[in-house]
C-alpha atoms as a PDB file:
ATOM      1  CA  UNK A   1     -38.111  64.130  -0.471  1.00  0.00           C
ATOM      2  CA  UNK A   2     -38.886  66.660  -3.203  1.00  0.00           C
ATOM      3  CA  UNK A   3     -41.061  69.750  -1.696  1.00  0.00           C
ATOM      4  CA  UNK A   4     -43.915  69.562  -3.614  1.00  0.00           C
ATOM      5  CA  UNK A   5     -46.065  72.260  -4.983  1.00  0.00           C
ATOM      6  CA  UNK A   6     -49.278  71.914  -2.697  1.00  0.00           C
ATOM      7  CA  UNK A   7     -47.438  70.435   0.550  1.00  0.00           C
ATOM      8  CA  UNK A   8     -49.552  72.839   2.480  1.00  0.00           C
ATOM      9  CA  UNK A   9     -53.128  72.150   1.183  1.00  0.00           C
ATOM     10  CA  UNK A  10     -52.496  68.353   0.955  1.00  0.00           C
ATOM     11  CA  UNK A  11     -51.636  68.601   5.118  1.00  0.00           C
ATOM     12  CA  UNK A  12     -54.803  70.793   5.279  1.00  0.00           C
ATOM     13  CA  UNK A  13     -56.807  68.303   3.813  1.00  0.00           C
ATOM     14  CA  UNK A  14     -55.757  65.474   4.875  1.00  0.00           C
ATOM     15  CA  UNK A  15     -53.158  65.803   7.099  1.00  0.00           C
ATOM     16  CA  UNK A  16     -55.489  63.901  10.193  1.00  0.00           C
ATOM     17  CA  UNK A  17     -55.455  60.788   7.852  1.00  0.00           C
ATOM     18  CA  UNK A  18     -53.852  57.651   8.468  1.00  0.00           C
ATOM     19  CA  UNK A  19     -52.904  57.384   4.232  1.00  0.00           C
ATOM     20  CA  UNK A  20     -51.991  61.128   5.138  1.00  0.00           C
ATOM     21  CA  UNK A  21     -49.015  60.113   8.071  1.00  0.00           C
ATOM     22  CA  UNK A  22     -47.873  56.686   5.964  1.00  0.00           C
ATOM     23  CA  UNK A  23     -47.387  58.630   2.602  1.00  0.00           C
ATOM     24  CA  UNK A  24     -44.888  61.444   4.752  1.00  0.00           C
ATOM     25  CA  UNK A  25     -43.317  58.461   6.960  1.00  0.00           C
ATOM     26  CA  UNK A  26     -42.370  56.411   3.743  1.00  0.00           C
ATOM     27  CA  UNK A  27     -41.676  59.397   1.594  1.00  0.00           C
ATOM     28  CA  UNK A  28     -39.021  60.843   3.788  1.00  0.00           C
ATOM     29  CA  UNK A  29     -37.014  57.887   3.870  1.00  0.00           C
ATOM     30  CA  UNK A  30     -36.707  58.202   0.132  1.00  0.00           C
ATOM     31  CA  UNK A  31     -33.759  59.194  -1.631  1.00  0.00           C
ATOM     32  CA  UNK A  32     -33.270  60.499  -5.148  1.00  0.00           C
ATOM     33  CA  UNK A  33     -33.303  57.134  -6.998  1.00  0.00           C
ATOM     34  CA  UNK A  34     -36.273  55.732  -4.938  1.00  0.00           C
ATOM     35  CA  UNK A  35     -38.263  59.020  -6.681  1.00  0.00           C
ATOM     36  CA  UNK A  36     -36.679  58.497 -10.047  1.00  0.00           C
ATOM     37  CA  UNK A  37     -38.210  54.793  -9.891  1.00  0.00           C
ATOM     38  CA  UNK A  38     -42.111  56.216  -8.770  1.00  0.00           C
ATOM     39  CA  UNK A  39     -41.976  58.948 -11.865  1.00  0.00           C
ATOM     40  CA  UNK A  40     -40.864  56.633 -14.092  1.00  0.00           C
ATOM     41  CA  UNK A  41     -43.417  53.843 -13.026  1.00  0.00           C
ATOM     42  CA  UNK A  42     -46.453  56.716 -12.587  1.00  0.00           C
ATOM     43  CA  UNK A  43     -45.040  57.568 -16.374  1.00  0.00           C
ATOM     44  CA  UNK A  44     -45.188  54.495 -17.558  1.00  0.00           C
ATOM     45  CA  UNK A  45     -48.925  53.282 -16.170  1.00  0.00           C
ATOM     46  CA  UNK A  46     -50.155  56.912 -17.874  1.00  0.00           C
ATOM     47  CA  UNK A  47     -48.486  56.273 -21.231  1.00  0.00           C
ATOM     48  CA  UNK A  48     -50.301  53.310 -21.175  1.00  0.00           C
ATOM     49  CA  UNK A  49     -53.676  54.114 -20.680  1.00  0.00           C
ATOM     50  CA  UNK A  50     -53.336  56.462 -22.917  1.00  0.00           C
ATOM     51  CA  UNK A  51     -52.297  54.346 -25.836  1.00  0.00           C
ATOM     52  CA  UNK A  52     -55.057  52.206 -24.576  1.00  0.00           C
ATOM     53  CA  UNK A  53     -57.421  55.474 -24.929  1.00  0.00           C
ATOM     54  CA  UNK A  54     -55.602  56.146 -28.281  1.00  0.00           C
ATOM     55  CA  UNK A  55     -56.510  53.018 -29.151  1.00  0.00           C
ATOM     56  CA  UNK A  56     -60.319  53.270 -28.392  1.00  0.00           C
ATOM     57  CA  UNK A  57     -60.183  50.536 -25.633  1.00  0.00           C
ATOM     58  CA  UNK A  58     -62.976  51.338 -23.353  1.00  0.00           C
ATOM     59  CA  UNK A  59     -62.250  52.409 -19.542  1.00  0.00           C
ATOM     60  CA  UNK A  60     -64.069  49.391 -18.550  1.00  0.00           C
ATOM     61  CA  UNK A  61     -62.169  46.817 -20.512  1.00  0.00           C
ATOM     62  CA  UNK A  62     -60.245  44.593 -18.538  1.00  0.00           C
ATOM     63  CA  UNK A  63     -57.307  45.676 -20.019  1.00  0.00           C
ATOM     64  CA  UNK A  64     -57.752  49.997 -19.019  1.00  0.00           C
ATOM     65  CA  UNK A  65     -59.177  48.293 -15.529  1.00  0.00           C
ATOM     66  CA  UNK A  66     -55.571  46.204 -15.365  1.00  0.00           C
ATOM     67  CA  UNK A  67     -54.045  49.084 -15.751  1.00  0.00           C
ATOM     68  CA  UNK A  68     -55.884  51.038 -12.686  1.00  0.00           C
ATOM     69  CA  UNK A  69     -54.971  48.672 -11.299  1.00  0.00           C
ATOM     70  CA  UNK A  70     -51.300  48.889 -11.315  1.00  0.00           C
ATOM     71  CA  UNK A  71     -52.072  52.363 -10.505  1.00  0.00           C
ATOM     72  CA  UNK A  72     -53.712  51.596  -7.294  1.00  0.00           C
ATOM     73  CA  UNK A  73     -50.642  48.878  -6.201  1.00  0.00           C
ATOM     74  CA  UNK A  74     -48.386  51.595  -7.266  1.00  0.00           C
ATOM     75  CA  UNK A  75     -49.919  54.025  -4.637  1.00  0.00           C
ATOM     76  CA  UNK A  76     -49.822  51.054  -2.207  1.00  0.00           C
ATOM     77  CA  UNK A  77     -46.420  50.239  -2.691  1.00  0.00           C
ATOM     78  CA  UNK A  78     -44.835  53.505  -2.216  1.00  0.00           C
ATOM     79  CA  UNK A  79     -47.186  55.930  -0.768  1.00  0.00           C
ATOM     80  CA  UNK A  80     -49.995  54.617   1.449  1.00  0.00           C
ATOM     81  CA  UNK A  81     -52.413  51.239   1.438  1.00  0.00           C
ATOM     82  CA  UNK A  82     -55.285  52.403  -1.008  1.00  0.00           C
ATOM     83  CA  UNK A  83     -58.122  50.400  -0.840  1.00  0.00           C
ATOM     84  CA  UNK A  84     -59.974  50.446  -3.991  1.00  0.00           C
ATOM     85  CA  UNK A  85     -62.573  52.534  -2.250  1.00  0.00           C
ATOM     86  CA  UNK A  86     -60.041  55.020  -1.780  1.00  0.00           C
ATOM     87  CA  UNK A  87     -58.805  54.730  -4.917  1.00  0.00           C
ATOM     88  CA  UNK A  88     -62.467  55.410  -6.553  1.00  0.00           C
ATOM     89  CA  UNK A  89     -62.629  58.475  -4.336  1.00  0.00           C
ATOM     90  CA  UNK A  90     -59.194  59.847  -5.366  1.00  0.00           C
ATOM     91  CA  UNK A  91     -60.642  59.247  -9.290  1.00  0.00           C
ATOM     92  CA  UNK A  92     -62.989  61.697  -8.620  1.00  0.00           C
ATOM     93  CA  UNK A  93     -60.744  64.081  -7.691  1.00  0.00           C
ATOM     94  CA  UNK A  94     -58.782  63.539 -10.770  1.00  0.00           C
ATOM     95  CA  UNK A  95     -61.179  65.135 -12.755  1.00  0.00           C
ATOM     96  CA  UNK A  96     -62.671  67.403 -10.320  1.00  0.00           C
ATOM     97  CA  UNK A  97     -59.282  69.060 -10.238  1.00  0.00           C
ATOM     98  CA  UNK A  98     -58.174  71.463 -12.503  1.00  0.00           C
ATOM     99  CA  UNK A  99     -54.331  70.672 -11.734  1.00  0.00           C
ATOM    100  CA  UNK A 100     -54.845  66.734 -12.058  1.00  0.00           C
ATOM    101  CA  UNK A 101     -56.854  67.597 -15.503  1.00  0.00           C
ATOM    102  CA  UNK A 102     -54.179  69.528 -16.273  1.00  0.00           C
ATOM    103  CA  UNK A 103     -51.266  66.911 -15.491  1.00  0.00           C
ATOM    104  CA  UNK A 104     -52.985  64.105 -17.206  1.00  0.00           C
ATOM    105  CA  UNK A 105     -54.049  65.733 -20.236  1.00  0.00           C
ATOM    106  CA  UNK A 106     -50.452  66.683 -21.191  1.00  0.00           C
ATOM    107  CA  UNK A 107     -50.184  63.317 -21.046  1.00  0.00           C
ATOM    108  CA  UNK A 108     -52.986  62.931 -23.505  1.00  0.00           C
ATOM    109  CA  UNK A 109     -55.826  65.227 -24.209  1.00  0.00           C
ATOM    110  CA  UNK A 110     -59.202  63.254 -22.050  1.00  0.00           C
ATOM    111  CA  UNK A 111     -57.071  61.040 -20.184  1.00  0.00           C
ATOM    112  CA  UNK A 112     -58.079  62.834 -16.575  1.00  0.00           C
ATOM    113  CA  UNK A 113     -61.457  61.444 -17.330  1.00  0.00           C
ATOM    114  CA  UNK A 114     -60.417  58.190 -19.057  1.00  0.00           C
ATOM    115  CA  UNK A 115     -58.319  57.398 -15.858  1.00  0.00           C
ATOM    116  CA  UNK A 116     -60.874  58.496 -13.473  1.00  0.00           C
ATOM    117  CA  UNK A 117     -63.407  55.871 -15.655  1.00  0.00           C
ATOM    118  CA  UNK A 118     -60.882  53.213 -15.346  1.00  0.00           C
ATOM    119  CA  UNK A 119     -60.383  53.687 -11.665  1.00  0.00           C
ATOM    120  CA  UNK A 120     -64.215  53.260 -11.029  1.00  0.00           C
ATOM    121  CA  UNK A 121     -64.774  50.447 -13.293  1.00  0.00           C
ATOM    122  CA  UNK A 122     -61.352  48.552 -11.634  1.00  0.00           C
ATOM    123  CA  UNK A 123     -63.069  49.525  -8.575  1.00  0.00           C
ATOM    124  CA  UNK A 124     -66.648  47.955  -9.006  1.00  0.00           C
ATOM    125  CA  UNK A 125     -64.756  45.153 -10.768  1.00  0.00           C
ATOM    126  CA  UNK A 126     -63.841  44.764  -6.795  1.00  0.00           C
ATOM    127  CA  UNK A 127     -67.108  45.275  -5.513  1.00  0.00           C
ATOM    128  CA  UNK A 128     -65.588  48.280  -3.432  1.00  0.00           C
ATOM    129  CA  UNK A 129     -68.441  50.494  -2.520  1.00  0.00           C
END
């Protein structure tokens, strides 16, 4: 598993958490091409929101909230079950944190926020509260 940057803080915060324990038991039975396969997939579900963004699709079109979507099953199927509530909760700290605004915006300048927008709306969509 690679050693990420903020190991530390993320065992800090939430290292008491059940989504906490499942993402480190999965993630250390992964090997190299396992983690080639989530960056490419994360990768892929950014470039497309932000050509949807690009493309002046609104957050809450189905189409940006099919997207969050994918984003949420993603995190489901390698790192931990997120709930959409979970998932609404981790939007927010998308663009609360510099380093996630910073991550998604090299993506595309505004897509922290237009990600965190289509994580909400997929959420409601849900009814998750």
């Amino acid at each position: 598993m690679p050693t990420a940057p903020y190991a530390e803080e993320a065992r800090a915060r939430w290292g008491d958490t059940d989504a906490f324990r499942e993402s480190q038991r999965r993630a250390s039975r992964y090997v190299a091409a396992d983690w080639d396969t989530i960056r490419a997939e994360a990768r892929g579900l950014e470039q497309a929101l932000a050509d949807l963004m690009h493309a002046g699709v609104p957050a809450d079109a189905v189409a940006a909230m099919d997207l969050a979507e994918e984003h949420r099953r993603h995190l489901s199927r390698w790192f931990y079950e997120c709930a959409p509530a979970l998932h609404r909760s981790l939007a927010d700290l998308y663009v609360a944190d510099e380093r996630f605004i910073a991550h998604y915006d090299e993506v595309a300048l505004g897509l922290a926020v237009y990600v965190a927008d289509a994580i909400r709306a997929n959420a409601a969509r849900t009814g998750a509260r």
